[in-house]
N, C-alpha and C. Protein backbone atom coordinates (compact mmCIF):
# COMPACT_ATOMS: atom_id res chain seq x y z
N UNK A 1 -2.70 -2.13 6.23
CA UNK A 1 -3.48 -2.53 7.38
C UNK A 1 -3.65 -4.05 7.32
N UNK A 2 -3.32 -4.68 8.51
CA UNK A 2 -3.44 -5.77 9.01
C UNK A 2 -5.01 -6.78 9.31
N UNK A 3 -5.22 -7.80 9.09
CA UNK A 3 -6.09 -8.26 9.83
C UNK A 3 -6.61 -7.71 11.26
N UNK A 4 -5.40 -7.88 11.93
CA UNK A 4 -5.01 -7.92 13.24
C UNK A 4 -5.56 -6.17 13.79
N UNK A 5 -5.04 -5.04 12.37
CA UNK A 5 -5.33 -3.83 12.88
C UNK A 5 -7.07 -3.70 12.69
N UNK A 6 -7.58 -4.36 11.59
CA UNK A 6 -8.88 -4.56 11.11
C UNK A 6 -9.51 -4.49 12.70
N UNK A 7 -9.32 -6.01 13.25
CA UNK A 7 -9.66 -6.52 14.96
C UNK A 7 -9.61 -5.25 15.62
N UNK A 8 -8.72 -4.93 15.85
CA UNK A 8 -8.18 -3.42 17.08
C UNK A 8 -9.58 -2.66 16.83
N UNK A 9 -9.17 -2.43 15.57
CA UNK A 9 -10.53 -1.01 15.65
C UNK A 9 -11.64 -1.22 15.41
N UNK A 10 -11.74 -2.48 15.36
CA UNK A 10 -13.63 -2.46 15.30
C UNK A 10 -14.08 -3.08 16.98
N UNK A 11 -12.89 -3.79 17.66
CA UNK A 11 -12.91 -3.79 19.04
C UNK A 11 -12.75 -2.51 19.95
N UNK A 12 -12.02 -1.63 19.45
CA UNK A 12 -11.97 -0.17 20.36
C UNK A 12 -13.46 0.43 20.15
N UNK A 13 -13.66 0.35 18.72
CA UNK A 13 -14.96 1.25 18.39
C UNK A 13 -16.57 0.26 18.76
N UNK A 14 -16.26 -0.40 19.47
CA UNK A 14 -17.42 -1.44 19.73
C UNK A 14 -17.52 -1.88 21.11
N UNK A 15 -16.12 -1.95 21.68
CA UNK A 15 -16.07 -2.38 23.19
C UNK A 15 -16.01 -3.68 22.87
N UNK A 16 -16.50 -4.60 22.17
CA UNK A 16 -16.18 -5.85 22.81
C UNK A 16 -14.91 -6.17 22.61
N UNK A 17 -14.88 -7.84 22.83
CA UNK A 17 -13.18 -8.13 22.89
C UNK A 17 -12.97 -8.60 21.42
N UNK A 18 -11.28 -8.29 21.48
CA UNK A 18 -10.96 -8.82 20.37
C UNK A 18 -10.88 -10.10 19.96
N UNK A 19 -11.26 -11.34 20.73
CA UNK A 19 -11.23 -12.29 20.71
C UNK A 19 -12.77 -12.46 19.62
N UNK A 20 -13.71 -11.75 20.37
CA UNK A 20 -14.75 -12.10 19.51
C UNK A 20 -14.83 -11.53 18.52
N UNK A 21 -14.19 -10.17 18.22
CA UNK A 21 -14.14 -9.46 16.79
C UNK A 21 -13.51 -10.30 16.00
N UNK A 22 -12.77 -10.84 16.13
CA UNK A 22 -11.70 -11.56 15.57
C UNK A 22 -12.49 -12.89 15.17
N UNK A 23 -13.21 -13.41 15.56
CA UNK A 23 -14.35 -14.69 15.20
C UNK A 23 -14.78 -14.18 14.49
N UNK A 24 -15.25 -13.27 14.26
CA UNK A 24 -16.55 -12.58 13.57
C UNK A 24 -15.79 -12.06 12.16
N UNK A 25 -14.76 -11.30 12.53
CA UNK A 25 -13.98 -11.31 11.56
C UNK A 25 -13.83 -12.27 10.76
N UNK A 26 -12.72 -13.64 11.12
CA UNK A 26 -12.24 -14.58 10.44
C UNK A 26 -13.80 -15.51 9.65
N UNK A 27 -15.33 -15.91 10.83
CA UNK A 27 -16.50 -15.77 10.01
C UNK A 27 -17.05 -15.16 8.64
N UNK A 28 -16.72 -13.69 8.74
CA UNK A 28 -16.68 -13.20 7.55
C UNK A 28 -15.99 -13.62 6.34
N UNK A 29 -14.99 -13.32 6.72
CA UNK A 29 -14.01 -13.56 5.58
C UNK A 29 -14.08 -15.18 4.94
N UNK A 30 -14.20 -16.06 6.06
CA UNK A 30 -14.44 -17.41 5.50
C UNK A 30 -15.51 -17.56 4.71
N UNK A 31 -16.99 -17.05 5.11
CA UNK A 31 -18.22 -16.89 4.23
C UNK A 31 -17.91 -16.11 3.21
N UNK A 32 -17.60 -15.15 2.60
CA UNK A 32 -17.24 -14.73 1.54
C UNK A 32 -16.04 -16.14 0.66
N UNK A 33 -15.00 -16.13 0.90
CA UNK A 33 -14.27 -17.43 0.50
C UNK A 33 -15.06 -18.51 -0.29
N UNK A 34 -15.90 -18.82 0.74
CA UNK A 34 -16.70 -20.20 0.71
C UNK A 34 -17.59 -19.72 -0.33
N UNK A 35 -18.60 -18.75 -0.80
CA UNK A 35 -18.96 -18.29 -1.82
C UNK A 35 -18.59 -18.17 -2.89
N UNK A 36 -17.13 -17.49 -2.73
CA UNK A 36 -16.80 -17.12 -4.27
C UNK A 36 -16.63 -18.74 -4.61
N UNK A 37 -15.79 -19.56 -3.92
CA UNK A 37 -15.71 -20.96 -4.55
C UNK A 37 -16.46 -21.08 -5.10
N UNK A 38 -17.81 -21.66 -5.00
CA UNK A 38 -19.44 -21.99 -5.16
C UNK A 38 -19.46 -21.02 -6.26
N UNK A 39 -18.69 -20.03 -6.98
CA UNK A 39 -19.34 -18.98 -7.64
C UNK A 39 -20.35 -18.63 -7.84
N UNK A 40 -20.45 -17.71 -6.23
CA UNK A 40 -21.67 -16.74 -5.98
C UNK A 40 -21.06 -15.62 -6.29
N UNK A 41 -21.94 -14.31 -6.41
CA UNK A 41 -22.10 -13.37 -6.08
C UNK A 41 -22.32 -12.24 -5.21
N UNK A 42 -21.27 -11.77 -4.99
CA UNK A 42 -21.25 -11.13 -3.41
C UNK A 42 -21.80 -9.76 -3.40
N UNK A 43 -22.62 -9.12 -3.11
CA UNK A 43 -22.56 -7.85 -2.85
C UNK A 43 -22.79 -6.92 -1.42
N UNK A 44 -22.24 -6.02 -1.58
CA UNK A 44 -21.99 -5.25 -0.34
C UNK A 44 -21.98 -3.95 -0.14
N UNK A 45 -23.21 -3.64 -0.29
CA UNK A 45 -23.60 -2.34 -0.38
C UNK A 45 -22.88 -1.09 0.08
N UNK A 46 -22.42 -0.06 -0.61
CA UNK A 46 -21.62 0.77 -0.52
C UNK A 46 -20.15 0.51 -0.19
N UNK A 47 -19.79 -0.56 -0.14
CA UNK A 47 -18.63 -0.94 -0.18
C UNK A 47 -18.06 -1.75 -2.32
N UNK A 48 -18.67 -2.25 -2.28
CA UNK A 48 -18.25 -2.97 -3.56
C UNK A 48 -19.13 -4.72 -3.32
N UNK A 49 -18.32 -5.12 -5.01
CA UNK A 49 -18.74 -6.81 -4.97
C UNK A 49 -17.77 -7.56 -5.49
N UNK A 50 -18.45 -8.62 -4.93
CA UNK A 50 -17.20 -9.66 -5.36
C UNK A 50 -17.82 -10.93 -6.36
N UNK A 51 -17.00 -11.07 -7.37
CA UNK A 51 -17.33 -12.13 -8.28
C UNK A 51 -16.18 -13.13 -8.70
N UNK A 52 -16.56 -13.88 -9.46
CA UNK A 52 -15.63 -14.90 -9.71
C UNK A 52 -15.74 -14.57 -11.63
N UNK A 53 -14.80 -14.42 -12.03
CA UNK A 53 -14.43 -14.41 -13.72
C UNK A 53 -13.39 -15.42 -13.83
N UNK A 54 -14.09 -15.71 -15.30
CA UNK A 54 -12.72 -16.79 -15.83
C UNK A 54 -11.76 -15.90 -17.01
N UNK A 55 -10.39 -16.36 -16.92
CA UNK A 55 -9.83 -15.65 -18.03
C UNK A 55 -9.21 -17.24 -18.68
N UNK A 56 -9.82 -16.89 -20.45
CA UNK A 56 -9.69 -17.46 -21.33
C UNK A 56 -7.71 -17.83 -21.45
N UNK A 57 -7.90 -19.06 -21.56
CA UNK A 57 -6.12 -19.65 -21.97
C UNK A 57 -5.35 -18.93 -23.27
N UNK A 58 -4.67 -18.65 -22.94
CA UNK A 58 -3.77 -17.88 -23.23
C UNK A 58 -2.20 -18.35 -23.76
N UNK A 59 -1.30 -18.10 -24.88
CA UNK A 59 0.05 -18.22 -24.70
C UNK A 59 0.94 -17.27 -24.74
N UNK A 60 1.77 -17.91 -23.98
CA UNK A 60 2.84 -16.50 -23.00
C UNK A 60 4.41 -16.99 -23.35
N UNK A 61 5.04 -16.18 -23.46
CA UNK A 61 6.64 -16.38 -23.53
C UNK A 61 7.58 -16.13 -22.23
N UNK A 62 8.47 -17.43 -22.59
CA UNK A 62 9.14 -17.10 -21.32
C UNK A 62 10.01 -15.77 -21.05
N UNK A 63 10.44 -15.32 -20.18
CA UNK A 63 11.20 -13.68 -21.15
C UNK A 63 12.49 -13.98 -20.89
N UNK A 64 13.27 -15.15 -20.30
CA UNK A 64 14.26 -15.50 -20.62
C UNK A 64 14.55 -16.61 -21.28
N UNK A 65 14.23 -17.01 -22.07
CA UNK A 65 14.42 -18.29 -23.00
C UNK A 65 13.61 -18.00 -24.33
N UNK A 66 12.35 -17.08 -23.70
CA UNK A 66 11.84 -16.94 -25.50
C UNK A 66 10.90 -17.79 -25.89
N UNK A 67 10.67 -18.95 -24.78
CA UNK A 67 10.00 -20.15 -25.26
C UNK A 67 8.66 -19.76 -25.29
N UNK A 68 7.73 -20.67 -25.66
CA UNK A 68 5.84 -20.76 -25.86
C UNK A 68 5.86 -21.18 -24.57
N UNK A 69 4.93 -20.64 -24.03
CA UNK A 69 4.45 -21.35 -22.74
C UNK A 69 2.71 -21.21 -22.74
N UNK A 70 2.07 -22.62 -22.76
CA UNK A 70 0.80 -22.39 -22.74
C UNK A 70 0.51 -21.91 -21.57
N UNK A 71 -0.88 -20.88 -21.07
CA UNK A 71 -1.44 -20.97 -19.99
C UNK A 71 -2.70 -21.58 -19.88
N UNK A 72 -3.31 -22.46 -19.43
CA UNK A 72 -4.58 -22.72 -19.37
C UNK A 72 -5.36 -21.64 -18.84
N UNK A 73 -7.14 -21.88 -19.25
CA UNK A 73 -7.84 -21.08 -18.60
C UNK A 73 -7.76 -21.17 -17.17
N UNK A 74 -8.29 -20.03 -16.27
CA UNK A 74 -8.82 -20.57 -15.18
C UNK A 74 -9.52 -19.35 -14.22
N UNK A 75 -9.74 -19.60 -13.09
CA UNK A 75 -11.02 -19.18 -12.67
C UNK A 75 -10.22 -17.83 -11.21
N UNK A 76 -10.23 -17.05 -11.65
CA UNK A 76 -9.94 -15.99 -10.49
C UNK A 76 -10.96 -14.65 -9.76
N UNK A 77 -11.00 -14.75 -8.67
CA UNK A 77 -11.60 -13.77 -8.14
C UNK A 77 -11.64 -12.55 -8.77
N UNK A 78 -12.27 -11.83 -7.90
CA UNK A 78 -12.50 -10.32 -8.88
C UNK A 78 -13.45 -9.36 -7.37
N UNK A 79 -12.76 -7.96 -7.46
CA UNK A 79 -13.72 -6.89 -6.93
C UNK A 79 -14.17 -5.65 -7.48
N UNK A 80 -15.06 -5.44 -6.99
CA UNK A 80 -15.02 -4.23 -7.85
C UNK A 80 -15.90 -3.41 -6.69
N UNK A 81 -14.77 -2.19 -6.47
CA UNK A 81 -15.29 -1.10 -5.64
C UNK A 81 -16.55 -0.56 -5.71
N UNK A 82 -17.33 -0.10 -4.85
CA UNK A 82 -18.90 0.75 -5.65
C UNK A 82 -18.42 2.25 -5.43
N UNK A 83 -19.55 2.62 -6.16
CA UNK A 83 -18.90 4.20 -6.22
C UNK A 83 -18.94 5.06 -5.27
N UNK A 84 -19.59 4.55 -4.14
CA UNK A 84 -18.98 5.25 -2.70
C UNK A 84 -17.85 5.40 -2.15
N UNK A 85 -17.47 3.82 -2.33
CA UNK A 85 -16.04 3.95 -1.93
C UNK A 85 -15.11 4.19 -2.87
N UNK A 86 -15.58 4.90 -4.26
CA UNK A 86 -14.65 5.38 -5.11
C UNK A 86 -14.59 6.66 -4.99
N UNK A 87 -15.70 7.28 -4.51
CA UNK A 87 -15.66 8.76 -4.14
C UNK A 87 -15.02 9.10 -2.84
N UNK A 88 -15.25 8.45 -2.02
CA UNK A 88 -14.34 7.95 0.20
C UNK A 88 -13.01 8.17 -0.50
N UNK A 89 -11.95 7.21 -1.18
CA UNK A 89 -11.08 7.03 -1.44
C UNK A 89 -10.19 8.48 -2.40
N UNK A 90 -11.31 8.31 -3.49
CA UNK A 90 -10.94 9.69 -4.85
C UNK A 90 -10.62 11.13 -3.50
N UNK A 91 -11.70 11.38 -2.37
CA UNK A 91 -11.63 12.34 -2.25
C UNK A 91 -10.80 13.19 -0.80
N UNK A 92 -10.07 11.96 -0.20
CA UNK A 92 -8.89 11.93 0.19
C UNK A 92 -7.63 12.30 -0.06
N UNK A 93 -7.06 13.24 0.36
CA UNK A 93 -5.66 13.87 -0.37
C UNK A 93 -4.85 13.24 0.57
N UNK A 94 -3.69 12.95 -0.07
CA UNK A 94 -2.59 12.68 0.67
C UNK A 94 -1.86 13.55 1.19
């Protein structure tokens, strides 16, 4: 699923236009963004949260040459589902 399909259905299921879902949308998503930078803490009740973790530097090999390759630390996003939407998801059959 698309951004774009995100828009559709919260505009079908709402009536307004997609022009403004789509603000509201891209709003969202930018405020979350703009947070994790700042490393905040996001949470979102019955959906999950979002945090920012650092993973410690590391050395890695190249896997064709064999060589050392340092990695530095650095700073990556992170989610983590809540258990609603682990049960929504778990209890879905394909």
């Amino acid at each position: 699923m698309t951004k774009a399909d995100i828009v559709e259905q919260i505009a079908n299921a709402t009536g307004l236009t997609k022009r403004d879902v789509a603000v509201v949308v891209d709003l969202l998503l930018e405020t979350i963004s703009k947070a994790l930078a700042e490393r905040e803490h996001i949470e979102i009740r019955g959906f999950g949260s979002f945090k920012v973790k650092t993973r410690r530097a590391r050395v890695a090999r190249n896997p064709r040459t064999g060589e050392r390759v340092d990695v530095p630390e650095k700073i990556v996003p992170y989610f983590k589902a809540s258990r609603d939407l682990v049960k929504l998801v778990d209890s879905v059959q394909a």
